[in-house]
Structure formats: structure tokens, C-alpha cells
Protein backbone atom coordinates (compact mmCIF):
# COMPACT_ATOMS: atom_id res chain seq x y z
CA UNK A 1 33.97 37.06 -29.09
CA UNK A 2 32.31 39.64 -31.21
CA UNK A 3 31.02 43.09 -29.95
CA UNK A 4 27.25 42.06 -30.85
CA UNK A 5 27.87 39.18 -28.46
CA UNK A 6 29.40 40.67 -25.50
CA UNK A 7 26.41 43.13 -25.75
CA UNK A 8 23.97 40.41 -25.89
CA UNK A 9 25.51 38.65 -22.63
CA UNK A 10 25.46 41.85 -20.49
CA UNK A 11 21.88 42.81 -20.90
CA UNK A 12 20.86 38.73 -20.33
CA UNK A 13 22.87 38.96 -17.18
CA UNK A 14 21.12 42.34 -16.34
CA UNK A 15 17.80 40.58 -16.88
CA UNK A 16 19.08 37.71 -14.56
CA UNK A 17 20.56 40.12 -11.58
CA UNK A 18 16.83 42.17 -11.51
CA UNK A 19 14.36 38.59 -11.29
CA UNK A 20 17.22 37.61 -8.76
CA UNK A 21 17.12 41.11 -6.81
CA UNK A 22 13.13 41.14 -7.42
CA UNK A 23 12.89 37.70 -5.93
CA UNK A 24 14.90 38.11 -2.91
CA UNK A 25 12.69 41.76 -2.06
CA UNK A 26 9.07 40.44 -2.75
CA UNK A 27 7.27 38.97 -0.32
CA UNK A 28 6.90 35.23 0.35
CA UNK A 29 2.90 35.20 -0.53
CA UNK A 30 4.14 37.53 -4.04
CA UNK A 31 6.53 34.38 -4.68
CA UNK A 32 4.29 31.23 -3.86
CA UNK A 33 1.86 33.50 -6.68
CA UNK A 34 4.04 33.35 -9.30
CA UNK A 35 5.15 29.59 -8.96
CA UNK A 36 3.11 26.88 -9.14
CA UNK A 37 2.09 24.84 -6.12
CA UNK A 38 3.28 21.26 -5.32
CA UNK A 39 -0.53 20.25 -6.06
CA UNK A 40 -0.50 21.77 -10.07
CA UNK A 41 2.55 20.46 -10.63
CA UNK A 42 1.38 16.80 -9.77
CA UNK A 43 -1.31 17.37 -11.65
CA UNK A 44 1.07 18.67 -14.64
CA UNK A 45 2.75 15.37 -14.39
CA UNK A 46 -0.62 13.23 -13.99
CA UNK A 47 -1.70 15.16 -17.43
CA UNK A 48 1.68 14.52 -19.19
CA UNK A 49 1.42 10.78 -18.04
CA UNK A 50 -2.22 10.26 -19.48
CA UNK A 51 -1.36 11.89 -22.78
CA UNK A 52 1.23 9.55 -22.80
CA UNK A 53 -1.70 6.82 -21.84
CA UNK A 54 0.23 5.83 -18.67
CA UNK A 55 -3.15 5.67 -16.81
CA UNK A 56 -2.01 4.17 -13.64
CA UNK A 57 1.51 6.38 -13.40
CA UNK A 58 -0.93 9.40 -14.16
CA UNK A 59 -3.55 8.17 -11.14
CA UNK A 60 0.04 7.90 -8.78
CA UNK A 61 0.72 11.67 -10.00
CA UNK A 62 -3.36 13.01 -9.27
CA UNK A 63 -2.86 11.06 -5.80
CA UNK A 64 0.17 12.76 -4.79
CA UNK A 65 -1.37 16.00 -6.16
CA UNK A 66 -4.46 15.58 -3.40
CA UNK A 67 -2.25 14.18 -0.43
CA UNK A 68 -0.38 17.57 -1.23
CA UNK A 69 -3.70 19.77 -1.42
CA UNK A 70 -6.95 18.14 -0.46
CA UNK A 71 -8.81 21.18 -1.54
CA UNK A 72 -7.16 21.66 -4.81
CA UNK A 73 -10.63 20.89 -6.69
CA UNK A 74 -8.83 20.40 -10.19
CA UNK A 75 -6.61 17.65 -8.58
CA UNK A 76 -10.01 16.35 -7.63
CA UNK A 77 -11.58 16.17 -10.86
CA UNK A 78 -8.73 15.13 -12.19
CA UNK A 79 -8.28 12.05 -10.20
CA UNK A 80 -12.11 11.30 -10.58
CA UNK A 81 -11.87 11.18 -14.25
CA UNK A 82 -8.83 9.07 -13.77
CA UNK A 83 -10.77 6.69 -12.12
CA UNK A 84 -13.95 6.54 -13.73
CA UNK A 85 -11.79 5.50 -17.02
CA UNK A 86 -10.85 2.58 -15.46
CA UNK A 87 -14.78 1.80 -14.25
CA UNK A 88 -14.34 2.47 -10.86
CA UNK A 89 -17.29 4.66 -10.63
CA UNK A 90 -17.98 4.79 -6.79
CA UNK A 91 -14.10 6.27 -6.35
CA UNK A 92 -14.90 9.15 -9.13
CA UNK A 93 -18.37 10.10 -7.44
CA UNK A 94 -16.59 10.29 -4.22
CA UNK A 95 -13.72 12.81 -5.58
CA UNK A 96 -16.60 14.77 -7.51
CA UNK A 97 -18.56 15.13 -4.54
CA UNK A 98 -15.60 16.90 -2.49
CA UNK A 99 -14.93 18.79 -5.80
CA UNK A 100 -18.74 19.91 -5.78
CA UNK A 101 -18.43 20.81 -2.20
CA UNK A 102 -15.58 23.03 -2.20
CA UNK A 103 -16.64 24.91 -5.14
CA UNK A 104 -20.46 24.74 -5.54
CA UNK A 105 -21.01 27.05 -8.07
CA UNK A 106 -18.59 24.86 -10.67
CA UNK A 107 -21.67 23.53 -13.13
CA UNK A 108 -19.05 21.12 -14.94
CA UNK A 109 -19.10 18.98 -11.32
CA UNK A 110 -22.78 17.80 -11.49
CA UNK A 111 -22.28 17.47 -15.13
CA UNK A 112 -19.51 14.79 -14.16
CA UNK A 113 -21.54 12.98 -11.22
CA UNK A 114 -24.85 12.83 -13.22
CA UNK A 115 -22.26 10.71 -15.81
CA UNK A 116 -21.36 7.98 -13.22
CA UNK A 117 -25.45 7.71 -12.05
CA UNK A 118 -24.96 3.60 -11.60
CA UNK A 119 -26.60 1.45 -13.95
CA UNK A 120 -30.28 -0.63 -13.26
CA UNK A 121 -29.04 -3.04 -11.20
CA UNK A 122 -30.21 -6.39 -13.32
CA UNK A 123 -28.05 -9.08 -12.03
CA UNK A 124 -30.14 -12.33 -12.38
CA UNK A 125 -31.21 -14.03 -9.48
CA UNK A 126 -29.58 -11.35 -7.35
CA UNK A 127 -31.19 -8.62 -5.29
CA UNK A 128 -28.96 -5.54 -4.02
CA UNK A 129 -29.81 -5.88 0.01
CA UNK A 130 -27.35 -3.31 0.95
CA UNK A 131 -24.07 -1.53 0.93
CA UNK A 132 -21.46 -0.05 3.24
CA UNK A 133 -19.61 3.46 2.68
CA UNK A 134 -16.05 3.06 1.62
CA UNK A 135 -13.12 5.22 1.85
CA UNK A 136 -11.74 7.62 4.41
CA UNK A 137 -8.75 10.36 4.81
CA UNK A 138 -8.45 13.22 2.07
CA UNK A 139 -7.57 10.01 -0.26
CA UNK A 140 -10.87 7.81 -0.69
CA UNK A 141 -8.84 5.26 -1.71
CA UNK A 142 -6.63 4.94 1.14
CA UNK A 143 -8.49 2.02 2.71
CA UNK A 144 -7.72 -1.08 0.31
CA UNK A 145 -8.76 -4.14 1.80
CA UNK A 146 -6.78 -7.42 2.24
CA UNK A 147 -9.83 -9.89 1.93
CA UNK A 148 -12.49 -10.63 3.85
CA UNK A 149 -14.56 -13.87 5.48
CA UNK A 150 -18.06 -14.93 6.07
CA UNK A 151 -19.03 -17.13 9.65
CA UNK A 152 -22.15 -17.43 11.40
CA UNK A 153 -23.84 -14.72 10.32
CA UNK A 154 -20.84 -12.47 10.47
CA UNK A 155 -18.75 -10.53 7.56
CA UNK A 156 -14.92 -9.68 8.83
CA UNK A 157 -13.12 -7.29 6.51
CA UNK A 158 -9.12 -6.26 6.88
CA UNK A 159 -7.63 -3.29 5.73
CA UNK A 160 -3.87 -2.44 4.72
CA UNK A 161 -3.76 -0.07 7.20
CA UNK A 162 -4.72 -2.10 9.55
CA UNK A 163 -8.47 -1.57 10.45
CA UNK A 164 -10.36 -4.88 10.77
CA UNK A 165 -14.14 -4.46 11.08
CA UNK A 166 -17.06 -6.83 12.01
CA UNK A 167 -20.42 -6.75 10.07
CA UNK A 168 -24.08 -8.57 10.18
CA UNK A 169 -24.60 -10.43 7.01
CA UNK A 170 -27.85 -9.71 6.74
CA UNK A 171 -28.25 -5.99 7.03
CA UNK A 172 -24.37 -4.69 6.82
CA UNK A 173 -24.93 -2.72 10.00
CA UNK A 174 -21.48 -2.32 12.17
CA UNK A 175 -20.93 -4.84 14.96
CA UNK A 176 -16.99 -4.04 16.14
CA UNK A 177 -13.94 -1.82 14.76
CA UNK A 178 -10.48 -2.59 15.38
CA UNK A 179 -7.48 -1.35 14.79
CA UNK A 180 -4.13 -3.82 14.77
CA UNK A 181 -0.71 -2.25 15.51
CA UNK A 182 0.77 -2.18 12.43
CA UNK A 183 -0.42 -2.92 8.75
CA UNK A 184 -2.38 -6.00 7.88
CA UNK A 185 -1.11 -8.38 5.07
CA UNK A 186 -3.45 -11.33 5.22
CA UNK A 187 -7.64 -11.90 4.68
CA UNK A 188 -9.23 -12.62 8.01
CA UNK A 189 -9.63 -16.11 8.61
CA UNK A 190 -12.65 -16.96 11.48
CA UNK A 191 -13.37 -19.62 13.78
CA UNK A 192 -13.39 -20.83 17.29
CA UNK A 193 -14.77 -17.21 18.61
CA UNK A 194 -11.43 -15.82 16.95
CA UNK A 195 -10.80 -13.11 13.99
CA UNK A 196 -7.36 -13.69 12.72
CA UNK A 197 -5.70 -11.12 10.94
CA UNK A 198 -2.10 -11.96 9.74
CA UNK A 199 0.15 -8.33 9.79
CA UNK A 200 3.16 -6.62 8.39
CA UNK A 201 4.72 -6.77 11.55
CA UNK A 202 4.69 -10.57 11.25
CA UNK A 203 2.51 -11.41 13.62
CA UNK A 204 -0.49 -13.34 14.02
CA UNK A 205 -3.26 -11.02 15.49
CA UNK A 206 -6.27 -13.05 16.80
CA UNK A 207 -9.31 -10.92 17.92
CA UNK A 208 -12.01 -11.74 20.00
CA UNK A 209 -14.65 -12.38 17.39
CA UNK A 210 -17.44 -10.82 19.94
CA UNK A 211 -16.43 -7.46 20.02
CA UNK A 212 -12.85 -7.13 18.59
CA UNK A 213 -10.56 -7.37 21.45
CA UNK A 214 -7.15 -8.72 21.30
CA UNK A 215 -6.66 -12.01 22.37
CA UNK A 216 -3.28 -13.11 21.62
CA UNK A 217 -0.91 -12.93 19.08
CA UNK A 218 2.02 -15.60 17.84
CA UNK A 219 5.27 -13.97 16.42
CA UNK A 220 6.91 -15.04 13.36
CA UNK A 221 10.13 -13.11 11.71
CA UNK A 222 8.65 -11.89 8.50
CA UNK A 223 5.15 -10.57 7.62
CA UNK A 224 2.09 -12.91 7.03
CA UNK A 225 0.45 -13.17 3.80
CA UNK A 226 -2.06 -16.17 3.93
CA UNK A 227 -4.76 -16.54 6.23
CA UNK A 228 -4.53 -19.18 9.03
CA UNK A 229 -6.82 -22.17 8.91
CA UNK A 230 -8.70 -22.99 11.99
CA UNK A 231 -9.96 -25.93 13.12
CA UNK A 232 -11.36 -26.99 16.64
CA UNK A 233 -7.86 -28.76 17.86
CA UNK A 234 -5.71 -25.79 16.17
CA UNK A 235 -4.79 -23.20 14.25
CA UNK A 236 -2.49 -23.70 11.41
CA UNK A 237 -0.52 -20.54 10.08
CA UNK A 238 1.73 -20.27 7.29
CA UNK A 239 4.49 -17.29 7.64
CA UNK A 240 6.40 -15.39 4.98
CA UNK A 241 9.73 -16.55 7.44
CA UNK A 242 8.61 -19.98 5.64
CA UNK A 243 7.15 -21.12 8.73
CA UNK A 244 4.34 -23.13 9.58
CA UNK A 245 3.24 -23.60 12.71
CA UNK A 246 0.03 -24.71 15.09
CA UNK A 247 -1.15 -22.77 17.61
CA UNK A 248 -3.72 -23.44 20.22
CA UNK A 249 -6.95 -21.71 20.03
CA UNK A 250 -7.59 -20.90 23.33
CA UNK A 251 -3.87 -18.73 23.89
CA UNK A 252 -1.79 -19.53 20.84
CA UNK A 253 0.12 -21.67 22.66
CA UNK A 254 2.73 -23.27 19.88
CA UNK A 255 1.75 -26.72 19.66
CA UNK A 256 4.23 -27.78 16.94
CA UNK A 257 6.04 -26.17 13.83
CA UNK A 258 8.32 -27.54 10.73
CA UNK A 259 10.13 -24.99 8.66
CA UNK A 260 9.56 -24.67 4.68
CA UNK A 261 11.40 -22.65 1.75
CA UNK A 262 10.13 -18.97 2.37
CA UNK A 263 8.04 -17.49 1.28
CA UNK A 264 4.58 -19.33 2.30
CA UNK A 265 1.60 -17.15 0.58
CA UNK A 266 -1.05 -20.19 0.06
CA UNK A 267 -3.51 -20.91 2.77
CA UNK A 268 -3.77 -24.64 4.08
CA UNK A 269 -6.39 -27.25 3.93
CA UNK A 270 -7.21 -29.51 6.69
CA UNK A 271 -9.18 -32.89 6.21
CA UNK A 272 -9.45 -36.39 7.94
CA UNK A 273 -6.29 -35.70 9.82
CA UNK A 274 -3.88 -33.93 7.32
CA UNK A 275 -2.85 -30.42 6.83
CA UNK A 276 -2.08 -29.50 3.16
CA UNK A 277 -0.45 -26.55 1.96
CA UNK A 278 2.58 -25.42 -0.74
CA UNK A 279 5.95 -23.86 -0.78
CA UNK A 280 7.53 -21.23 -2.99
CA UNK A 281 10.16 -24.19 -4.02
CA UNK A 282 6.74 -25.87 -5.83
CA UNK A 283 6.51 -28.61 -3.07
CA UNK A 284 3.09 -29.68 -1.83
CA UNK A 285 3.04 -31.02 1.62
CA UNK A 286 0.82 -33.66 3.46
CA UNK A 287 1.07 -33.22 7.67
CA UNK A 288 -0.33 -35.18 10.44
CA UNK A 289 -2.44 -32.26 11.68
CA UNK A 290 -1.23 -33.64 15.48
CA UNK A 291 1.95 -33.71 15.08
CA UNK A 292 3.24 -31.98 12.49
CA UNK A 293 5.03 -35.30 10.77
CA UNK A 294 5.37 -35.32 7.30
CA UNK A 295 2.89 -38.22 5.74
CA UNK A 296 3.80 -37.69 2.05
CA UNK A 297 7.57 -37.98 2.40
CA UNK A 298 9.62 -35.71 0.90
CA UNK A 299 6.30 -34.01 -0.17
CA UNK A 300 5.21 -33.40 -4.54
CA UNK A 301 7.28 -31.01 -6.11
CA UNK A 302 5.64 -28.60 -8.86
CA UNK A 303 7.26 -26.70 -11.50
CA UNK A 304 6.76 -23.24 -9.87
CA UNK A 305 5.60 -21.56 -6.75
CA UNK A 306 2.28 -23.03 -5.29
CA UNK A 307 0.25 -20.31 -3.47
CA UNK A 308 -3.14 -21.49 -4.02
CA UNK A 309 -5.10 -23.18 -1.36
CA UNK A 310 -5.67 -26.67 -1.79
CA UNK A 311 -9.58 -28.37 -1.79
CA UNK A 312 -9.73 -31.49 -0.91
CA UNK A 313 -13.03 -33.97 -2.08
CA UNK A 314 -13.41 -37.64 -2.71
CA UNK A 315 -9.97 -38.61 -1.15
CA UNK A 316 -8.37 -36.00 -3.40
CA UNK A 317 -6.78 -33.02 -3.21
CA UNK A 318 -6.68 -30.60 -5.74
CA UNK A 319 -4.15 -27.39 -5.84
CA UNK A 320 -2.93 -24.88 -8.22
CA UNK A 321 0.51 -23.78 -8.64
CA UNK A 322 2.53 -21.24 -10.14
CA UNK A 323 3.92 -23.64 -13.49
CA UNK A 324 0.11 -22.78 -14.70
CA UNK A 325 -1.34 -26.51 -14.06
CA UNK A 326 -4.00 -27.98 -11.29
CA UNK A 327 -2.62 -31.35 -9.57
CA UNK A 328 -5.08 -33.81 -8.74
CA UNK A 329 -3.35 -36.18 -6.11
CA UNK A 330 -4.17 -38.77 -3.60
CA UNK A 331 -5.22 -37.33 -0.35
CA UNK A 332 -3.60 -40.52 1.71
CA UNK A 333 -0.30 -41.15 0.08
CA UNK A 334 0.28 -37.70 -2.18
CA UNK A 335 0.74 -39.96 -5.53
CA UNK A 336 -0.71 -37.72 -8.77
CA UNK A 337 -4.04 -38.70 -10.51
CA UNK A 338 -4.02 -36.45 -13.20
CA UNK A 339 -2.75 -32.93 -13.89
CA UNK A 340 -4.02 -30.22 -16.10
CA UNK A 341 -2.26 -26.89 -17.69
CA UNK A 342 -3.85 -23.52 -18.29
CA UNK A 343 -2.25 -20.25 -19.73
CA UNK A 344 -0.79 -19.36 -16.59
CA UNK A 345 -0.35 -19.26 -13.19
CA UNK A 346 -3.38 -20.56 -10.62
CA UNK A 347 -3.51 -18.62 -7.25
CA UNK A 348 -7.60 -19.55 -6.41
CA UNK A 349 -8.72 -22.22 -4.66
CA UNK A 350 -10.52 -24.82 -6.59
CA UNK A 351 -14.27 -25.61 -6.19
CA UNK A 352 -15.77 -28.60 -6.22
CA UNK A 353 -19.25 -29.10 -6.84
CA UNK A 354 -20.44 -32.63 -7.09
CA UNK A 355 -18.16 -34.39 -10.20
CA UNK A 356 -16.36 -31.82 -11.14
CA UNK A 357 -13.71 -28.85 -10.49
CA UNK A 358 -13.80 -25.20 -11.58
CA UNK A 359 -10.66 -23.79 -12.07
CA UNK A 360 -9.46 -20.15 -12.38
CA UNK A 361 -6.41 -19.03 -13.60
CA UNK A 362 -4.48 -16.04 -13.89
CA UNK A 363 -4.64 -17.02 -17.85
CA UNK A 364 -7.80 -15.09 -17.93
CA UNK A 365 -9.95 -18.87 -17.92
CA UNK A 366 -12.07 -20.30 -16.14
CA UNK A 367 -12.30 -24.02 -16.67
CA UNK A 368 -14.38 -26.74 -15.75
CA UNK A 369 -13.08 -30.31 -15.21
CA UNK A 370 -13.94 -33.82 -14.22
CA UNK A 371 -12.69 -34.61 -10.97
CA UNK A 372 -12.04 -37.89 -11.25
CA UNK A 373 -10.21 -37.89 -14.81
CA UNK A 374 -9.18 -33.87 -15.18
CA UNK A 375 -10.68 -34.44 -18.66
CA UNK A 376 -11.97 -30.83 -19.53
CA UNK A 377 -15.54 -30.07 -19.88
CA UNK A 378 -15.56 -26.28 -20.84
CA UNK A 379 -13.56 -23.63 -20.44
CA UNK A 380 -14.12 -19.72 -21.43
CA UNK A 381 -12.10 -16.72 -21.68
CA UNK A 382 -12.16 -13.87 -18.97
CA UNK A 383 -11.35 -10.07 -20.01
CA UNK A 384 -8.42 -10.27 -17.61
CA UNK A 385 -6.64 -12.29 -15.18
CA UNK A 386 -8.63 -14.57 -12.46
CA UNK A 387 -7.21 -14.50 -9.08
CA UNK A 388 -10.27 -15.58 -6.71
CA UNK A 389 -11.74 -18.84 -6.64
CA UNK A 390 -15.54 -18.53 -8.26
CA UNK A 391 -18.77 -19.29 -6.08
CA UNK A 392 -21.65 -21.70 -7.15
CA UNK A 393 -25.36 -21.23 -6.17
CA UNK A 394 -28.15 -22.87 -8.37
CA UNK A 395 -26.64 -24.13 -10.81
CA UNK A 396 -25.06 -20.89 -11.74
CA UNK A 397 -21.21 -19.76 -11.59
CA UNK A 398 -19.99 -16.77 -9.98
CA UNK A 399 -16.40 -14.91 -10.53
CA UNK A 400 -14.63 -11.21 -10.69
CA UNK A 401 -11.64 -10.50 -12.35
CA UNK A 402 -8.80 -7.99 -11.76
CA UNK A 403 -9.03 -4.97 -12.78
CA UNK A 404 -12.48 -5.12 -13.79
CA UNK A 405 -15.79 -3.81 -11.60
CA UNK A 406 -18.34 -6.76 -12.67
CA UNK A 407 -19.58 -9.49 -11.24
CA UNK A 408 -20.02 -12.40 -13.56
CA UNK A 409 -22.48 -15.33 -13.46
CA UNK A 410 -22.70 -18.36 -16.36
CA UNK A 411 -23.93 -21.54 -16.96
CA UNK A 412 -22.34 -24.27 -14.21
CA UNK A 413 -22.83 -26.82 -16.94
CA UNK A 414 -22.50 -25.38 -19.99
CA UNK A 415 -20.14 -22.02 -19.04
CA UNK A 416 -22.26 -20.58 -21.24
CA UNK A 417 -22.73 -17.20 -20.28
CA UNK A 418 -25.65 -15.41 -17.76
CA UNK A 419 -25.44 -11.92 -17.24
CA UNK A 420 -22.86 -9.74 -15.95
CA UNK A 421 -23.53 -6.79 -13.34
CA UNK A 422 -21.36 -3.73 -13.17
CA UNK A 423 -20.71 -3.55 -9.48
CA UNK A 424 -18.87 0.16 -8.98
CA UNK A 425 -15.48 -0.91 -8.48
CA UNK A 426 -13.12 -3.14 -9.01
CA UNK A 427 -13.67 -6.83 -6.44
CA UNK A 428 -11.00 -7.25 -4.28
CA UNK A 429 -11.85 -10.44 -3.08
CA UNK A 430 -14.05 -13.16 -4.78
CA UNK A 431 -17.68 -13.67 -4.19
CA UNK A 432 -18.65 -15.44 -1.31
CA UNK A 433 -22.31 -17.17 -0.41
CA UNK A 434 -23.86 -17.95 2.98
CA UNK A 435 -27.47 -18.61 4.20
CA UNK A 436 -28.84 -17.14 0.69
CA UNK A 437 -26.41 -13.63 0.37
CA UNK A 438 -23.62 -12.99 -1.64
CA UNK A 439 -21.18 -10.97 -0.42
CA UNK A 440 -18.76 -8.76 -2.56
CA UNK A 441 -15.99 -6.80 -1.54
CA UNK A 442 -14.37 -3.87 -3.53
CA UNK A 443 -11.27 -2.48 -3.63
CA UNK A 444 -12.63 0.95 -2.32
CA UNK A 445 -13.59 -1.11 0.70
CA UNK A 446 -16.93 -1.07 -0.02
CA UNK A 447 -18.60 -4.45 1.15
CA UNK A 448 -22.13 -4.86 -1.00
CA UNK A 449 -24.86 -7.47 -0.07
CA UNK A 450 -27.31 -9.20 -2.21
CA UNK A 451 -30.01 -11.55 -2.13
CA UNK A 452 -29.61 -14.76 -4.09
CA UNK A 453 -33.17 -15.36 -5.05
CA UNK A 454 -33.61 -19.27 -5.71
């Protein structure tokens, strides 16, 4: 080792011995000034991540960067801008807003909020009636929904974390908050008095529908996933155990069960006696609602995973599955009419409306065919995948998409179409239409009412 280098060493370990000796001597509040907080270096990451365009990885970073620090205003803005990118505009004003109040004298704020100032609401036939608040906690978007359903006046909304909450239809106003005991993982499902709420915990939680007291709950061994189908004789619940059992409305009594290849996800249809529903194996079952006896045998068997409800009209039922096509099969003995394949998988329910069935698929289409040959009579091509089945009112078509905050209408006939309406988030459930209002629910947990003006 040469002298020049030995020198060089020394004074680098001098320099190291003196930070060391400095660092252990100055004060904690000295040392939390010279390193950066937890907060800025999320935020370090989040930026890194979006250069890299890695939106949602970056949004993950500028999330844990405000769990760390609520009040960390560029973490805020950050986060908003984040989210406004992706068009959920109602998230970004809500970060903005706590970024406005915690530093009011920050001009670049209201520069950022006058930015997301909604559009002119010109969605057809549709008039905005009203709209709940959504988000709570220092993260806004804390409160995802798991779906929501319409009855009698009545809009039921489940959260992850477990809130369920009870709305009027016609104004939004609050009727009942709940809260389950652990996380929800199913839509509410309504009837017979009852809000059912399937949960992480893998129970069945069914709430009073009156005022949102418990009123019993059935156990199964893994959590719950699709909503339970009620009916005035029962209640029939799938389970993620693979279980599907019904209960009795009045305590949940178990009135019979039959075992299926695990996970179940789809909900069930029940019609003229029969339960249908699918298994992740791709088989489609037919059950005497009664008794819980198989009618269709050994049951059909699809080429993939079928968690799509089924509809049943006209002595058939019809049912997506996971190998991308609809089945169109005899409701009495289970034997196949028709099938038809689409560019991927089909989790939505199909609708039927008069001769023929609308189809969404996760293949970013929406198609419409005849029900009684499957011969298609249009089909068009969504900006991203369809998960939710589409609504019908007038002649006109209504469906969301994920990942996208608009609300869709076209032609029924034609698919040709309408207008589109940029609702402030992205839908988290699909559109759903009851004594002449649409209901939409976002994935801020936002639940919007309109008017559908005939």
C-alpha cells in the first residue's frame, strides 16, 4: 500500500469517527433534522415509481407516505395528483382539500382543486338527485366498498372494513350504520326483513334490515365471497369452504347443505323450484331448492371457473364462466342449447330483456345475443375490462368498466353509442335501477343517485 494511500484512509476514517462522535452528542430533535422522515422517503419512492410510470406501485408508496404523516401536505398533493391521473377526481379534491387546510397560504392548492371542478353533468335521460360523502380515516380511500343492493325503497352498501350502511333511495339520507365483527367480503344481498353481509371471518352476517341489528349468523370455515340469494322458503349461501348451504330465514337454522370444489365466488339463481349456481372445477349445478338433491346429475362441466351468476328466462338458464363463453342450457334437464365465446373470461350476470341477452365480459365487450339461438346481434368494444352486469331502462343500455370513472349508456338495439358521463371515480359495482333511479356506487364509497327521466 502506498504512502498517498495510507494517508488517504486515515483522514476518511477521521471524517467517519467525528459524524459518528457528532451523532451520538447531538440531540435527538438535531438528528430527526438532518434525516429525512418516514413520510419524504415514501414519497421519494412514490416519485421514483411514477418516473418509472409504475402509477399504481407509486399510489401504494404516497399511501404509506400519509398513513405515516397525515399532515405531511406534499404527501398530500402528491397522492392527489396520483389519483386525479387515473380520473378519480373526487379522491384528489379530497387530498387537496386537507392539503389546503393545513397550509392555507400554499396558492398552488386552489390552483390544483379549481383543475378537478367536475364536468356539466349531461348524461342523457339522467338527472343527478343526489350524492353521499365518501371516505373516512387520514386515508380517504380507506373505505372501498364490496357491492351494494337496492329493495323496497332501500340502498344497502358493505364496506371492506366492515361497515354496512342503510340508505333511502330517493333522497340518500342515512337510515342505519353497522358495523360487522370482522371484514366484509361479499355485496349485501336483501330480503325477507334481512341485510346479509357475507365476511372474512366466514360467516354469514344477517342484519335486521329495520335498523341494522344482528340477527343471526351461520358459520362456514373459509370467508364468503358471493352474496346469498334469498327467497321466502330460504336462504341459499355459497362459501369459499366450497359449501353451499340453506338456511332458514327466520334464525338460520341449516335446512340442508351439499359440498362443492372450493372455492364458490358466483351467486345462485333460484326459479320454479331449482337453485343454480357454479363451481371453481367449471361445473354448473341444478338443485331441488327443498332438498338440496341434485336434478341435473352429475351437473355441466365448463372449461374454467364459473363465478358469474346465472339468469334464468324462457326455461333457460344462461351463465358465464371463466373459459370466456356464455352457456345457454335447459332449465329442467341442464342439456346445452347453444354456447357463445368472447375474448375472455365472464364474471356478470346476464340480462335478459325480452328476446335477447346482453353479455359482458372481462374481454372489454359487451355483446348482444338472441336468446333463443345465441346468434350475435352486436357487440362493441369497452376501454377496459367489464365485470358488472349492464342495466336497461328505455330502450337504452347502461354499464361501467374497471378502472374507468364513466358511466356509459348506448343503443339497446343497435349498441350504437349514447353518451357517456364522467362520474368522479371509478364504479365499484354496476348500475342498478328501481322505481325510476339509478343508483351508482364508487370505489371511494361514494353512492350517487339520479333520476331516469322517461
Amino acid at each position: 500500500m502506498t504512502e498517498i494511500r495510507r494517508r488517504w484512509l486515515s483522514i476518511v476514517a477521521a471524517v467517519w469517527l467525528a459524524l459518528a462522535a457528532a451523532a451520538c452528542s447531538a440531540p435527538p430533535d438535531v438528528l430527526r433534522g438532518l434525516l429525512p422522515s418516514p413520510a419524504a422517503r415514501f414519497v421519494a419512492e412514490g416519485d421514483r415509481l411514477s418516473a418509472e410510470r409504475r402509477s399504481a406501485e407509486a399510489i401504494l408508496a404516497y399511501r404509506q407516505a400519509v398513513a405515516r404523516d397525515e399532515r405531511y401536505v406534499p404527501a398530500l398533493r402528491k397522492l392527489a395528483h396520483a389519483y386525479a391521473a387515473q380520473g378519480r377526481r373526487r379522491l384528489a379534491q379530497q387530498y387537496l382539500q386537507r392539503a389546503a387546510a393545513l397550509q392555507p397560504g400554499d396558492a398552488g392548492v386552489p390552483v390544483d382543486l379549481n383543475e378537478l371542478v367536475p364536468p356539466e353533468v349531461t348524461g342523457g335521460s339522467l338527472k343527478p338527485a343526489w350524492q353521499t360523502p365518501a371516505g373516512c380515516g387520514p386515508l380517504a380511500d380507506s373505505g372501498a366498498p364490496t357491492g351494494m343492493a337496492v329493495e323496497d325503497g332501500a340502498i344497502y352498501v358493505a364496506y371492506e372494513d366492515g361497515t354496512v350502511r342503510a340508505l333511502d333511495a330517493a333522497t340518500g339520507a342515512p337510515r342505519w350504520e353497522s358495523k360487522l365483527p370482522a371484514r366484509a367480503s361479499s355485496a349485501p344481498a336483501v330480503g325477507g326483513g334481512l341485510a346479509l353481509v357475507g365476511g372474512e371471518d366466514g360467516a354469514l352476517h344477517a342484519l335486521d334490515g329495520a335498523d341494522g341489528r344482528l340477527r343471526w349468523r351461520h358459520q362456514t370455515a373459509a370467508p364468503i365471497y358471493a352474496a346469498p340469494t334469498v327467497t321466502a322458503e330460504a336462504i341459499y349461501a355459497p362459501s369459499g369452504d366450497g359449501s353451499f348451504s340453506a338456511l332458514a330465514p327466520l334464525d338460520g337454522k341449516l335446512l340442508w347443505k351439499i359440498d362443492a370444489t372450493p372455492p364458490l365466488t358466483g351467486r345462485a339463481a333460484v326459479a320454479d323450484g331449482i337453485v343454480y349456481f357454479g363451481s371453481a372445477d367449471g361445473r354448473i349445478y341444478g338443485i331441488d331448492a327443498a332438498t338440496g338433491r341434485e336434478v341435473w346429475g352429475s351437473g355441466i362441466v365448463a372449461q374454467g371457473a364459473v363465478e358469474a351468476q346465472p339468469t334464468v328466462a324462457g326455461g333457460r338458464v344462461l351463465i358465464g364462466a371463466g373459459d370466456s363463453r356464455v352457456y345457454a342450457l335447459a332449465a329442467d334437464k341442464g342439456g346445452e342449447y347453444w354456447r357463445h365465446s368472447t375474448p375472455d373470461a365472464i364474471y356478470a350476470r346476464p340480462l335478459v330483456i325480452s328476446d335477447t341477452v346482453y353479455v359482458a365480459s372481462a374481454g372489454n365487450t359487451l355483446s348482444a345475443l338472441s336468446v333463443l339461438t345465441g346468434d350475435l346481434k352486436w357487440e362493441l368494444d369497452a376501454k377496459s375490462a367489464l365485470r358488472h352486469a349492464p342495466a336497461w331502462a328505455d330502450g337504452a343500455l347502461y354499464y361501467v368498466a374497471a378502472g374507468d370513472p364513466h358511466l356509459y349508456a348506448v343503443d339497446a338495439a343497435t349498441g350504437k353509442p349514447l353518451w357517456q358521463l364522467d362520474t368522479g371515480d371509478w364504479l365499484a359495482a354496476g348500475p342498478v335501477i328501481a322505481d325510476g333511479m339509478m343508483v351508482l356506487l364508487g370505489q371511494d364509497g361514494a353512492v350517487m343517485g339520479f333520476k331516469v327521466k322517461g
